[in-house]
Each structure stands twice: as structure tokens, then as C-alpha cells.
C-alpha atoms as a PDB file:
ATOM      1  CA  UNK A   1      29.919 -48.567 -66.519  1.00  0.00           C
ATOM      2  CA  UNK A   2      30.914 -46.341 -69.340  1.00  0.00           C
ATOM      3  CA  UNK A   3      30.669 -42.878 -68.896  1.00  0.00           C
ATOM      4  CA  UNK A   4      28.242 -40.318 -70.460  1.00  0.00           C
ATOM      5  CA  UNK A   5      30.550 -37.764 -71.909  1.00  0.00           C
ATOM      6  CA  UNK A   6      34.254 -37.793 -71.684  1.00  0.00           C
ATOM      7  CA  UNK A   7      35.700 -34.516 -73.827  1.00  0.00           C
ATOM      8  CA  UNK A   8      34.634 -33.053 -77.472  1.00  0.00           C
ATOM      9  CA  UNK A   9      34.895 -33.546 -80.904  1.00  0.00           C
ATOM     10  CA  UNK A  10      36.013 -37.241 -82.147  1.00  0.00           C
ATOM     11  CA  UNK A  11      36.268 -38.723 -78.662  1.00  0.00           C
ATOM     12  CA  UNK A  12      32.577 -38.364 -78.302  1.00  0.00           C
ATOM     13  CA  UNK A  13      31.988 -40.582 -81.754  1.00  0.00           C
ATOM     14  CA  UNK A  14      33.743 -43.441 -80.043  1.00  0.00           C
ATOM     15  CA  UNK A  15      31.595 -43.514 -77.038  1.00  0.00           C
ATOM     16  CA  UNK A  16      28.411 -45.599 -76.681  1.00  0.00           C
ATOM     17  CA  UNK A  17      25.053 -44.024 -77.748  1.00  0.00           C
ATOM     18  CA  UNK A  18      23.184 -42.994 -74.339  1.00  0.00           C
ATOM     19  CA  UNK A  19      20.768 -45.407 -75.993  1.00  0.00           C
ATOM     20  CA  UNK A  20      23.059 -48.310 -74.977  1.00  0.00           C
ATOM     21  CA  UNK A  21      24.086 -46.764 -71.891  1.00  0.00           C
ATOM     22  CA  UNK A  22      20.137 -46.690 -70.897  1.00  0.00           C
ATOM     23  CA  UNK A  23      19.785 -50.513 -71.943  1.00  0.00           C
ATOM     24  CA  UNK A  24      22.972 -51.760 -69.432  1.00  0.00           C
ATOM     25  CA  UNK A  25      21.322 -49.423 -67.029  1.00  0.00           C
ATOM     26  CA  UNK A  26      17.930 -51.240 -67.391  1.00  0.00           C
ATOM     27  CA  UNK A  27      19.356 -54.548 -67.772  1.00  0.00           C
ATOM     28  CA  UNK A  28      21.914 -54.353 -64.891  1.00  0.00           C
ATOM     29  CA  UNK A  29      21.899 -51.366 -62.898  1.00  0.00           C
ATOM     30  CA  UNK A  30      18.203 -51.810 -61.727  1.00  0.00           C
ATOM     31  CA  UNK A  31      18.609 -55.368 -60.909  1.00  0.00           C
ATOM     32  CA  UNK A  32      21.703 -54.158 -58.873  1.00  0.00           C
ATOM     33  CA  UNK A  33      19.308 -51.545 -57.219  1.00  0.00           C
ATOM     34  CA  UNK A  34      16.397 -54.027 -56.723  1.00  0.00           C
ATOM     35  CA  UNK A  35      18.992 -56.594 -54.772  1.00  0.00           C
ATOM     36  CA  UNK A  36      20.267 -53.833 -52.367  1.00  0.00           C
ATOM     37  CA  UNK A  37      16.527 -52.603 -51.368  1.00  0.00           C
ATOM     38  CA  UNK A  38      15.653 -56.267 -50.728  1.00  0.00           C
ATOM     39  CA  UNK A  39      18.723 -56.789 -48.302  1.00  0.00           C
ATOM     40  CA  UNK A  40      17.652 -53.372 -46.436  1.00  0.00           C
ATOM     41  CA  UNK A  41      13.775 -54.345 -46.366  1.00  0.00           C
ATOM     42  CA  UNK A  42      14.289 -57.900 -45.137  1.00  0.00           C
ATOM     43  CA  UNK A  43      16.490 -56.061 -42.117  1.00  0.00           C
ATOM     44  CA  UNK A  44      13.756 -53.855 -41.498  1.00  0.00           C
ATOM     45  CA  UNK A  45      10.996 -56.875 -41.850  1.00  0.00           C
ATOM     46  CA  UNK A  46      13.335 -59.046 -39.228  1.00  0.00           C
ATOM     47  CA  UNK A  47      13.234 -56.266 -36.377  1.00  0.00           C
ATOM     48  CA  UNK A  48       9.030 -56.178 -36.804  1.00  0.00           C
ATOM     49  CA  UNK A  49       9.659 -59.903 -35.903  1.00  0.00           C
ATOM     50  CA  UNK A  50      12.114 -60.000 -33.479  1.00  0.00           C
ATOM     51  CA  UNK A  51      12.708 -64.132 -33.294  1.00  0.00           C
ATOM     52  CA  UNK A  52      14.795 -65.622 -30.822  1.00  0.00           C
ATOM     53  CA  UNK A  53      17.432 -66.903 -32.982  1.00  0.00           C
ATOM     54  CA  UNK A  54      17.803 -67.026 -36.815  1.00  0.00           C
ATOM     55  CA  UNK A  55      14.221 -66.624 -38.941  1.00  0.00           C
ATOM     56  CA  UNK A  56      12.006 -68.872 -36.648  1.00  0.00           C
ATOM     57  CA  UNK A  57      11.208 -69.547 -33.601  1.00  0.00           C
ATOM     58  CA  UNK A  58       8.936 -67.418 -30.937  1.00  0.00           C
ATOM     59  CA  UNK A  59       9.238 -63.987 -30.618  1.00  0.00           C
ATOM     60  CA  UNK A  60      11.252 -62.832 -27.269  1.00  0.00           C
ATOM     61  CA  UNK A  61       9.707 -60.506 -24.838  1.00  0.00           C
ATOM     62  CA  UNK A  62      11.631 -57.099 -24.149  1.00  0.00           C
ATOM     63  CA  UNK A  63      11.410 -54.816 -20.668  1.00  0.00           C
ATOM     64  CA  UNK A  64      11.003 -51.341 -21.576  1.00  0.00           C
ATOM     65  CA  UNK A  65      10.693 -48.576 -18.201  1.00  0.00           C
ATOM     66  CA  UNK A  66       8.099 -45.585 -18.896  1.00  0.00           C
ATOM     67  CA  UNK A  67       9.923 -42.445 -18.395  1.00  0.00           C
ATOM     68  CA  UNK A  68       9.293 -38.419 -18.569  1.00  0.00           C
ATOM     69  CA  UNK A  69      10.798 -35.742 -17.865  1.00  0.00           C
ATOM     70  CA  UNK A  70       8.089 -33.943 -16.145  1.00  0.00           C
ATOM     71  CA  UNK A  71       6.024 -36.023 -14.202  1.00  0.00           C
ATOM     72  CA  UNK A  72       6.377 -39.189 -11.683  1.00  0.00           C
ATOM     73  CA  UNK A  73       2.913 -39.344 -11.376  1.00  0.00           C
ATOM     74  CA  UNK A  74       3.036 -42.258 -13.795  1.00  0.00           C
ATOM     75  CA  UNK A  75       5.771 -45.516 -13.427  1.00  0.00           C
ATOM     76  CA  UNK A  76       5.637 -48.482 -14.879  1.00  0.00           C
ATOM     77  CA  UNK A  77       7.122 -51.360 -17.226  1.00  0.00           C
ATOM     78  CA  UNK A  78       5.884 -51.984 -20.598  1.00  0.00           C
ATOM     79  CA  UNK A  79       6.732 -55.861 -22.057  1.00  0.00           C
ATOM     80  CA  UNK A  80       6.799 -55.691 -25.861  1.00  0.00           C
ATOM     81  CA  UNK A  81       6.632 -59.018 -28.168  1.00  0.00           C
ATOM     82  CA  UNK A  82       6.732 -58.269 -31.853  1.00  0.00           C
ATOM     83  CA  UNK A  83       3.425 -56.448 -32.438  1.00  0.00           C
ATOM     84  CA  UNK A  84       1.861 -57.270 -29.499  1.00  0.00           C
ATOM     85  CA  UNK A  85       1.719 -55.499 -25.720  1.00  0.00           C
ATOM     86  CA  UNK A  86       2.020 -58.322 -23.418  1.00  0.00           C
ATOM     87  CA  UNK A  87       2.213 -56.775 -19.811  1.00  0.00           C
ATOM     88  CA  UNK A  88       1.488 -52.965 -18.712  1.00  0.00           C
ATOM     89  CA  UNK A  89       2.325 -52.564 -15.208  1.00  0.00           C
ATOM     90  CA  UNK A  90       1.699 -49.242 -14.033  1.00  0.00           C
ATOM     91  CA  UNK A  91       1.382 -47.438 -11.052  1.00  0.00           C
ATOM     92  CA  UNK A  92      -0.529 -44.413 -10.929  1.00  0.00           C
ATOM     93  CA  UNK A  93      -0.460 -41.376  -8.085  1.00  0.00           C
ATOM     94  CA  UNK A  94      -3.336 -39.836  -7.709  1.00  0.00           C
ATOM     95  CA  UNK A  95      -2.859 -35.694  -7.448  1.00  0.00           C
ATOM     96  CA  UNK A  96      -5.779 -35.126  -5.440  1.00  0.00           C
ATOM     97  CA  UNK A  97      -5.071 -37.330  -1.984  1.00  0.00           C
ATOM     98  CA  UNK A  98      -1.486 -38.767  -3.580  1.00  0.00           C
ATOM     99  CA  UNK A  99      -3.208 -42.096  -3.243  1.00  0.00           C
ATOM    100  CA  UNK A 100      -1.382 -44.937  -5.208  1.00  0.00           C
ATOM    101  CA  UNK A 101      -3.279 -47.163  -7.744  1.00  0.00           C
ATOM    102  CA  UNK A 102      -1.307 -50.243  -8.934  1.00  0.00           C
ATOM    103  CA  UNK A 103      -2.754 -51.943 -12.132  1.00  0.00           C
ATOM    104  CA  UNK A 104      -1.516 -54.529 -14.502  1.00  0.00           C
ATOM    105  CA  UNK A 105      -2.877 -56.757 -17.856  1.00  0.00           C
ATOM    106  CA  UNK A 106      -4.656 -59.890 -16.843  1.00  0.00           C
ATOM    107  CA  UNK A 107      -2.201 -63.052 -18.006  1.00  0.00           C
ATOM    108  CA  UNK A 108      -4.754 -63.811 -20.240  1.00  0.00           C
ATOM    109  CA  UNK A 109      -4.613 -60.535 -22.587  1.00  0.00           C
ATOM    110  CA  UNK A 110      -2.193 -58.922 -24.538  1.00  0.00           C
ATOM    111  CA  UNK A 111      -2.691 -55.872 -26.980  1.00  0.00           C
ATOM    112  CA  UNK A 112      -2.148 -55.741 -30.588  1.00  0.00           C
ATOM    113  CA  UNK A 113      -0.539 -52.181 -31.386  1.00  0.00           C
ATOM    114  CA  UNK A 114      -2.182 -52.041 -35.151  1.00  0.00           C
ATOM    115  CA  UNK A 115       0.457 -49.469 -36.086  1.00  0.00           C
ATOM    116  CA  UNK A 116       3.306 -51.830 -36.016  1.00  0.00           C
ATOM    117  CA  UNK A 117       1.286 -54.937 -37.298  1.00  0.00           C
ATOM    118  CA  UNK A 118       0.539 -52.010 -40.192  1.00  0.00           C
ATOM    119  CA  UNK A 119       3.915 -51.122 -40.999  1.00  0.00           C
ATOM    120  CA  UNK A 120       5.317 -54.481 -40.982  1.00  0.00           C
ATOM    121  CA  UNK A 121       2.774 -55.553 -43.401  1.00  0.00           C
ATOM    122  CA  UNK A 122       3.299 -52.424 -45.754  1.00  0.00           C
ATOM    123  CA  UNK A 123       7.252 -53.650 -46.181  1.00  0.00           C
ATOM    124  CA  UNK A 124       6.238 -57.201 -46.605  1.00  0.00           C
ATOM    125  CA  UNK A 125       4.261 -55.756 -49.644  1.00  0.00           C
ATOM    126  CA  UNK A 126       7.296 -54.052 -50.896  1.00  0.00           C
ATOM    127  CA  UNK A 127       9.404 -56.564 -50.164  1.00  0.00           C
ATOM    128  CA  UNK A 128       6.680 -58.546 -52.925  1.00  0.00           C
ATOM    129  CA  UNK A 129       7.090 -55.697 -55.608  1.00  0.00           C
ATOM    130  CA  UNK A 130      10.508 -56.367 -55.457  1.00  0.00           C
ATOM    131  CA  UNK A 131      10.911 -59.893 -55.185  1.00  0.00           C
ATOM    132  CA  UNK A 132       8.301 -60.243 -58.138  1.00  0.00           C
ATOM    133  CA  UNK A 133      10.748 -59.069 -60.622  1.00  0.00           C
ATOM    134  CA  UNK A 134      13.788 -61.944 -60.539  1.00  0.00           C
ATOM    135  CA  UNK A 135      17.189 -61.575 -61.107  1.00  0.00           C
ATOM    136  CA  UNK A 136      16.181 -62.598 -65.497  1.00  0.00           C
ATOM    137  CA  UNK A 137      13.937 -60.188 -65.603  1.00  0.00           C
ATOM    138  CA  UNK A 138      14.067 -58.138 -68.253  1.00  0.00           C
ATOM    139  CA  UNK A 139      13.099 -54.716 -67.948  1.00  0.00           C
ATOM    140  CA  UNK A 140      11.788 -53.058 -71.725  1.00  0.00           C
ATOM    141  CA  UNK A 141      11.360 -49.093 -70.631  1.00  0.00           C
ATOM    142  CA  UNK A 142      12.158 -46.293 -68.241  1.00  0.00           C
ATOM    143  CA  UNK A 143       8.439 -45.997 -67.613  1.00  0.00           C
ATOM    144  CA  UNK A 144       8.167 -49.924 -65.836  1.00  0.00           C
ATOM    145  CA  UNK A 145      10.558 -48.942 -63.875  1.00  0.00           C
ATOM    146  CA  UNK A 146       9.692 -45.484 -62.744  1.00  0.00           C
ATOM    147  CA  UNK A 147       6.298 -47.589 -62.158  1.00  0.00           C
ATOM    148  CA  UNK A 148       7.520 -50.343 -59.706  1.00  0.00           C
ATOM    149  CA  UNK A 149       9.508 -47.335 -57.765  1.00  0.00           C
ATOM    150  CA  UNK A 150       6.502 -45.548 -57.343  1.00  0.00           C
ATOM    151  CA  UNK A 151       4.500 -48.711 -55.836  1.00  0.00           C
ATOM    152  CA  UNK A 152       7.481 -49.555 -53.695  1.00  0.00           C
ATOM    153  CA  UNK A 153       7.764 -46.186 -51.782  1.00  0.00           C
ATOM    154  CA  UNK A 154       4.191 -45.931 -51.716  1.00  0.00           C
ATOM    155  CA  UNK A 155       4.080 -49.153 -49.415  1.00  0.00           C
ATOM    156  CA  UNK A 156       7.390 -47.561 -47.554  1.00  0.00           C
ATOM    157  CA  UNK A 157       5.663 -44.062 -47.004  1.00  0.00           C
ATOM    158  CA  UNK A 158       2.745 -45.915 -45.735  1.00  0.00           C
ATOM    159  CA  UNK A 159       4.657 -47.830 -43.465  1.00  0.00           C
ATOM    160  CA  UNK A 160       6.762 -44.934 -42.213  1.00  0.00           C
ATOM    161  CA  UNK A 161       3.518 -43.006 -41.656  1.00  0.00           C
ATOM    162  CA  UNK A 162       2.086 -45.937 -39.513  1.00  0.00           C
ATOM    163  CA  UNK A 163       4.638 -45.238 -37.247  1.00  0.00           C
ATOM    164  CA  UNK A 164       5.036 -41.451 -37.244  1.00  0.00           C
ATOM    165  CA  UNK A 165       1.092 -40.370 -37.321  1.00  0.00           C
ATOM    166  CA  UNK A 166      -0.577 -42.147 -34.381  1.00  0.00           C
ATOM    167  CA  UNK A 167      -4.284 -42.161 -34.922  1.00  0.00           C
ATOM    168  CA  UNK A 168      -6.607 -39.461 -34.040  1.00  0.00           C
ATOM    169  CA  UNK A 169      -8.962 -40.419 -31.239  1.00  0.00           C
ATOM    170  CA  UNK A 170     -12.324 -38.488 -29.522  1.00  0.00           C
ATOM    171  CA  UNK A 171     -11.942 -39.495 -25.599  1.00  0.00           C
ATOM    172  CA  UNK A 172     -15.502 -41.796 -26.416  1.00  0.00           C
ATOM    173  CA  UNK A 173     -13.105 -43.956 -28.786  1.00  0.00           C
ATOM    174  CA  UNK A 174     -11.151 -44.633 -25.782  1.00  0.00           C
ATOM    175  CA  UNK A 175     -13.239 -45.152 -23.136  1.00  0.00           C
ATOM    176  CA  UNK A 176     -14.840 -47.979 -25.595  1.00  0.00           C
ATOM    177  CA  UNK A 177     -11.913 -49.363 -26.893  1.00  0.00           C
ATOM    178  CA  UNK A 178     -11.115 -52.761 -25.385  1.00  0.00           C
ATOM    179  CA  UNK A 179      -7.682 -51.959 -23.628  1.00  0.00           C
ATOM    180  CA  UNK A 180      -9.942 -50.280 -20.972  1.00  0.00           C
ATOM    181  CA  UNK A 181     -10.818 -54.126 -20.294  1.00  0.00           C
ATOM    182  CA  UNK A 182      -7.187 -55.296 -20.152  1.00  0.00           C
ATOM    183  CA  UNK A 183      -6.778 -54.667 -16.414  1.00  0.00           C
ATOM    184  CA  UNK A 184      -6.582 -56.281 -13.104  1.00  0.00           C
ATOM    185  CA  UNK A 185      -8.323 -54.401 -10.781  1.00  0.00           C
ATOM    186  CA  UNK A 186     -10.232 -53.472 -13.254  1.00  0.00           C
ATOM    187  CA  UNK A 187      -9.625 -49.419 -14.448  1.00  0.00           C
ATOM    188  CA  UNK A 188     -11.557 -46.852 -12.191  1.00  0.00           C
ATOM    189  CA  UNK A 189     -14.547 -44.851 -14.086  1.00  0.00           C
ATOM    190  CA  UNK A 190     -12.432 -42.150 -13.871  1.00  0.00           C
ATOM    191  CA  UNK A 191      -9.345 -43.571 -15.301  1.00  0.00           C
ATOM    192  CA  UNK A 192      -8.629 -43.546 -19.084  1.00  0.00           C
ATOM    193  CA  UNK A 193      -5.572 -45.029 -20.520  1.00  0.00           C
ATOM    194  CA  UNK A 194      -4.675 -45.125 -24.490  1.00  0.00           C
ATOM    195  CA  UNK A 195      -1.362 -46.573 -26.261  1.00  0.00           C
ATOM    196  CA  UNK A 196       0.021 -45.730 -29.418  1.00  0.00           C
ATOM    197  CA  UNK A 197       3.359 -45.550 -31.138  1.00  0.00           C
ATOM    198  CA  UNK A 198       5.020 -42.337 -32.160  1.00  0.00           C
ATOM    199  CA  UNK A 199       8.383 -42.606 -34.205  1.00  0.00           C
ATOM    200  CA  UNK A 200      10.518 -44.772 -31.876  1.00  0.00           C
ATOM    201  CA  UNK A 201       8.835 -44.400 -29.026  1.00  0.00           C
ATOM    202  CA  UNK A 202       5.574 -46.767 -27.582  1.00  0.00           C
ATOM    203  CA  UNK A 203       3.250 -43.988 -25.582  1.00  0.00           C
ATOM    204  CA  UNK A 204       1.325 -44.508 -22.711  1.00  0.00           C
ATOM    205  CA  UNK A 205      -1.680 -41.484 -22.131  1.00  0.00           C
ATOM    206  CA  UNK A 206      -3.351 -41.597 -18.902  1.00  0.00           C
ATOM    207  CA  UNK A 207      -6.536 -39.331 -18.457  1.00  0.00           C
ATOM    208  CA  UNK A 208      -7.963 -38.132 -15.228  1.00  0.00           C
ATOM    209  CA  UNK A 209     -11.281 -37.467 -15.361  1.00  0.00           C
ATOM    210  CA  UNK A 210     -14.031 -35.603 -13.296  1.00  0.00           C
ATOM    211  CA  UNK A 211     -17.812 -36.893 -13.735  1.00  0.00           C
ATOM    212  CA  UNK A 212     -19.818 -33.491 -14.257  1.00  0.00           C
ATOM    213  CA  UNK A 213     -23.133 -33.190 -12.842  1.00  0.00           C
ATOM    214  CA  UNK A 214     -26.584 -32.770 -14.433  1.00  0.00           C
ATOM    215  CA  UNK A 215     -26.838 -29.608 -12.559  1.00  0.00           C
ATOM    216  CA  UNK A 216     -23.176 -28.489 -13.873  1.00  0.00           C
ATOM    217  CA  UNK A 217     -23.495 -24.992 -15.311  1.00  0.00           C
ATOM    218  CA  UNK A 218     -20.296 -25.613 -17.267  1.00  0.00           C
ATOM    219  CA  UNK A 219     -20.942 -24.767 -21.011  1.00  0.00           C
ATOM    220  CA  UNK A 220     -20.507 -28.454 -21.937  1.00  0.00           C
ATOM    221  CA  UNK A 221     -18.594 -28.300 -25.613  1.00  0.00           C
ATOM    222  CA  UNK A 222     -17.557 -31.963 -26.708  1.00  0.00           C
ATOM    223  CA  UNK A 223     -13.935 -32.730 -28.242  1.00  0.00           C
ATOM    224  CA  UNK A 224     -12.782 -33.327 -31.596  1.00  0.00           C
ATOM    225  CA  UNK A 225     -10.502 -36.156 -32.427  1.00  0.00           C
ATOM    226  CA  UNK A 226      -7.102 -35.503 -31.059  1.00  0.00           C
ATOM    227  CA  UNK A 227      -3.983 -38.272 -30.947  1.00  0.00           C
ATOM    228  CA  UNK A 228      -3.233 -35.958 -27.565  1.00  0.00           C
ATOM    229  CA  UNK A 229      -6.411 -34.387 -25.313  1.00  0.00           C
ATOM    230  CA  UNK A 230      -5.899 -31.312 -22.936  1.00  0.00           C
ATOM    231  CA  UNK A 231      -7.074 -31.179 -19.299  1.00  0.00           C
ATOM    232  CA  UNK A 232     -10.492 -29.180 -20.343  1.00  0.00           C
ATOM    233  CA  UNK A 233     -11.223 -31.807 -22.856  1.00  0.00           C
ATOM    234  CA  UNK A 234     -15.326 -32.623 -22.188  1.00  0.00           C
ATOM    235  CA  UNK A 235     -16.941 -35.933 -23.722  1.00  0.00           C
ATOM    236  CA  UNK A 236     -20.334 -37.755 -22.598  1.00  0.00           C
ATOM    237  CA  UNK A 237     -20.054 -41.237 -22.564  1.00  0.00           C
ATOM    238  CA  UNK A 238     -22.621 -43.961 -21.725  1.00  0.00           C
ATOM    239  CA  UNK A 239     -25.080 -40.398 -20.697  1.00  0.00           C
ATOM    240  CA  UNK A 240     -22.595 -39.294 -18.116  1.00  0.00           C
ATOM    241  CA  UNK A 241     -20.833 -36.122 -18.905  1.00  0.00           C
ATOM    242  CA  UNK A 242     -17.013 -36.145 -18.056  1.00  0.00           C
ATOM    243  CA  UNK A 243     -13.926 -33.312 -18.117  1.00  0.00           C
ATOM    244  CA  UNK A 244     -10.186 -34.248 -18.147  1.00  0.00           C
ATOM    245  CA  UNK A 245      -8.840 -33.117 -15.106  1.00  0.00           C
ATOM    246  CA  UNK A 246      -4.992 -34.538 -15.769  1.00  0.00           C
ATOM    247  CA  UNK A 247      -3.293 -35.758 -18.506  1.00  0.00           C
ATOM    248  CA  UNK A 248      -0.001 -37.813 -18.047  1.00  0.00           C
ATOM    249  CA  UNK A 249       2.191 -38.462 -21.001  1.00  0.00           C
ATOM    250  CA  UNK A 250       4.867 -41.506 -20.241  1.00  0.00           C
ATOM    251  CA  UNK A 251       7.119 -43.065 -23.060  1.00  0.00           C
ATOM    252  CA  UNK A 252      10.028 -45.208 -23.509  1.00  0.00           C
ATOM    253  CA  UNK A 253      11.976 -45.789 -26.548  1.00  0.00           C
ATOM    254  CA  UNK A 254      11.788 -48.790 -28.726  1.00  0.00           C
ATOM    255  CA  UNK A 255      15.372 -49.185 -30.500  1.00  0.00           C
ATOM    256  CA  UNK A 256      14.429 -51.760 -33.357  1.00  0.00           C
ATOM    257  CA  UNK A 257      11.730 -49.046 -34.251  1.00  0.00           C
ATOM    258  CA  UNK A 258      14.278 -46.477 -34.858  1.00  0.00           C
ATOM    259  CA  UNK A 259      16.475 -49.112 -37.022  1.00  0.00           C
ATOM    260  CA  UNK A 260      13.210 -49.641 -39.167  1.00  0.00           C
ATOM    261  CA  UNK A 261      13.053 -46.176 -39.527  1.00  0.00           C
ATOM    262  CA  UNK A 262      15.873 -45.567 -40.654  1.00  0.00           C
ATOM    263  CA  UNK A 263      15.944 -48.318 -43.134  1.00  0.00           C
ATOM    264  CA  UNK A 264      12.707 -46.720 -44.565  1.00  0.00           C
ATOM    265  CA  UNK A 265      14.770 -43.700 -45.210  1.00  0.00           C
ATOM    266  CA  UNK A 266      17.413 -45.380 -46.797  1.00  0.00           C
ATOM    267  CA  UNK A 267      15.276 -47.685 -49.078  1.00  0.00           C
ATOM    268  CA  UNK A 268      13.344 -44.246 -50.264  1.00  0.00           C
ATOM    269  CA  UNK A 269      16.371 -42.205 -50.875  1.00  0.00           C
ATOM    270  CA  UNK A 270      17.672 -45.494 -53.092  1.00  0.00           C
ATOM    271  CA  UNK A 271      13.983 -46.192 -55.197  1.00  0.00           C
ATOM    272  CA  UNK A 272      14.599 -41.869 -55.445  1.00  0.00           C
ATOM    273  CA  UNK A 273      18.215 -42.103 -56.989  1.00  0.00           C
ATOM    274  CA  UNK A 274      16.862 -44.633 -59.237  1.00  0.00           C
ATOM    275  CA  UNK A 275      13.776 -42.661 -60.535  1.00  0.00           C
ATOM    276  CA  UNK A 276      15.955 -39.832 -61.107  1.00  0.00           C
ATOM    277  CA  UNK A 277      19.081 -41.799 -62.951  1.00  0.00           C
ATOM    278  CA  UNK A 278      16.189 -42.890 -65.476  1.00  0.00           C
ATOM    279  CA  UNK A 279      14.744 -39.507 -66.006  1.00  0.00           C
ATOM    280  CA  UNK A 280      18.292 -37.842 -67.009  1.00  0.00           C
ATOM    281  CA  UNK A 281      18.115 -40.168 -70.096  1.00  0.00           C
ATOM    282  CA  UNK A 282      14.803 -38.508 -70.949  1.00  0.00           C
ATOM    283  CA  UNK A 283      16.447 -35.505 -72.177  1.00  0.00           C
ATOM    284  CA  UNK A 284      19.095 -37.640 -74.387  1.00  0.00           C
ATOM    285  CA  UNK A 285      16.931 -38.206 -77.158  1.00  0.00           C
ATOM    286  CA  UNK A 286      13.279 -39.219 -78.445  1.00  0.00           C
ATOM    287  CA  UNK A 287      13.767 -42.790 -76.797  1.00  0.00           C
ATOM    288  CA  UNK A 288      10.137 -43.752 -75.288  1.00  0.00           C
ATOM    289  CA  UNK A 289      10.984 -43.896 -71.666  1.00  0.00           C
ATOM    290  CA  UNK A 290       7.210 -43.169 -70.699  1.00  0.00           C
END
């Protein structure tokens, strides 16, 4: 790659014009670029998929313990395929009597976690942006390819997102969601259980709940969406009034979650470095980049 400026004077009139710098830069650099970020993206799509060996094949299960550092009021062992929660065993002390519930997924259920499905089908998209533009493809301006950057990290902050903002939930939108169902013995009325990914880690929230009565003269104030509810937290659900009593936070880290992660950050930093080497030439001369 020749170089923008090397000294003063006559050794500047035998260098290329930025002009021609700027077309090698479109015509090979960005390809060079575009290779690299598939490579890193098709790592990242292959630990969403997990197969057993090489690109087909069924996905393997993987163990992972629940753990916390300040509670054993909640053990258990979560079993992870690809996008999908296959077995939650999980045994629960109660911190009223110290009584021991033991609950599990029926054989017959497993539970999609929608972040990960999410974020796997945000890189496939960008994997598509960049795939779309072959290796002969010519690129005419700095603007096309300031464009296609700006897709591609849009689908990469997306996916990152999926995996670093859980959702907001009211305590209603749990107690009706359909992982209440998931259980053998079935989950106590007073038993609330939500998962949800957070960076590298798959979350397990169990809520302990008191049933207040009609004649409660508690000043009943309903919560608000929350990806995390306090003990305090009041909701009315199918015209019974309840309170959180406990709350019991239990995670375990997922390692090919961190690897995607950190590809995303890589990838983003590259489609960044990219944008900016095309804007520099903006300032060179009245060339129509945009």
C-alpha cells in the first residue's frame, strides 16, 4: 500500500494522487476488511449453534451448576442446547420452615431463551450484508461503503444488546408466561420463577410470594416493569393480590456467550476502523465520497 505522504517538495509530485490511493482502498482494502469480519461472524454464528462435530449434526447438551455468592437457598443444574433450555432442576429451601421443594422440566418441554435465538439471528443478517457483496464486487464511492458499515453494526449492536439488556418484565408477565407450566410437580401459587440471559451469564429469578388478603390494610401500589423485582414488589394477578416476600438471584456462566461477545466487539471496532479510514480521504480533496 503506498503511503500518503512521505517528505516535501518534489518527492510529493512522484507519489500517487490520494485519489488513487482511495480507489486501491475501495477496490482492495474493503474486500480485505469484508473477508476478515466474515471469518469472525461465522465463529460467533458457530458457538449460537454449538453442533457436535463440524457444521451439522445435533446440537450437544451442556451441564451448567447455578451458583451465588450469597444465598444457598437456591441449587440446581441448568442443561443448555443451542437456544433452547432443556432441563431446570432446582431445589428450592423454603426460609420460613426450611422445607425443601425439588422441581424439574417435564421431558416433554424445553424453553426457548428468545434472547439468544435473537442474537444469533441478528449476525446471520450481518453475516448476509457481507456475504452479498462478493469478492468482484466493485465498490464506486466512500458513501456505499460507509452505508453497508452502518447496516452491519446495526445488526451487531442489536445482537450484542439481545444479550446484555434482558427484557423488562411486571411480575403479571411472569406469572402468565408459559415457563410457569414447565414443571413437574407443578410450581406452588406462591412460587415464581423467570430466566433470562445477561452478558455471559443464563439467570435464574425465583420469587417468593405472600397472597394478601381482601381485608389487608397494606396500601396496595402495583409494580412497574423491572428485568429484577424487590421483596415489596405488589402485583394482582388472576384477582388475588400478591407481595414478594424473597427474591433469589442464581447464575452460572455460559463460556461460548462470552466468545460471541467478544467477537461482536471485535467485528465493531473493525466495520469502525473502516468507516473512519474512508472519512480521512474526505478532507483530501472535492472527491464525492457521500
Amino acid at each position: 500500500k503506498p503511503p500518503l505522504c512521505l517528505g516535501n517538495g518534489e518527492e510529493e509530485a512522484i507519489l500517487p494522487l490520494p485519489e488513487e490511493e482511495f480507489k486501491w482502498l475501495l477496490r482492495e482494502e474493503v474486500h480485505a476488511v469484508l473477508r476478515q469480519l466474515q471469518d469472525i461472524l461465522k465463529e460467533a454464528s458457530h458457538r449460537f449453534t454449538l453442533p457436535v462435530s463440524g457444521s451439522e449434526g445435533p446440537i450437544k447438551q451442556e451441564n451448567f451448576i447455578l451458583g451465588s455468592s450469597n444465598t444457598d437457598q437456591v441449587k440446581g443444574v441448568l442443561t443448555l442446547q443451542g437456544d433452547a433450555l432443556c432441563q431446570a432442576d432446582i431445589n428450592l429451601k423454603m426460609p420460613r420452615n426450611n422445607q425443601l421443594l425439588h422441581f424439574a422440566f417435564r421431558d416433554d418441554k424445553q424453553w426457548k431463551l428468545q434472547q439468544i435465538q435473537d442474537a444469533r439471528n441478528h449476525v446471520n443478517q450481518a453475516i448476509y450484508l457481507l456475504t452479498n457483496r462478493g469478492a468482484n464486487y466493485q465498490f464506486k464511492t466512500g458513501c456505499e461503503v460507509l452505508k453497508l458499515m452502518d447496516a452491519v453494526m446495526l445488526q451487531l449492536t442489536r445482537a450484542r444488546n439481545r444479550l446484555t439488556t434482558p427484557a423488562t418484565l411486571t411480575l403479571p408477565e411472569i406469572a402468565s408466561s408459559g415457563v410457569t407450566k414447565m414443571f413437574t410437580p407443578a410450581l406452588p401459587p406462591d412460587i415464581l420463577v423467570n430466566f433470562y440471559i445477561n452478558l455471559n451469564k443464563l439467570c435464574l429469578t425465583v420469587y417468593q410470594l405472600h397472597a394478601l388478603q381482601p381485608s389487608s390494610t397494606k396500601n396496595f401500589r402495583p409494580a412497574g416493569g423491572s428485568i429484577l423485582h424487590n421483596p415489596g414488589a405488589m402485583f394482582e394477578f388472576n384477582n388475588q393480590r400478591y407481595e414478594v416476600n424473597h427474591v433469589h438471584k442464581v447464575e452460572c456462566v455460559v463460556p461460548w456467550l462470552n466468545d460471541a461477545l467478544v467477537f461482536f466487539t471485535v467485528s465493531l471496532q473493525l466495520c469502525q476502523q473502516l468507516k473512519d479510514k474512508i472519512s480521512v480521504f474526505s478532507g483530501y480533496w472535492n472527491y464525492k465520497l457521500y
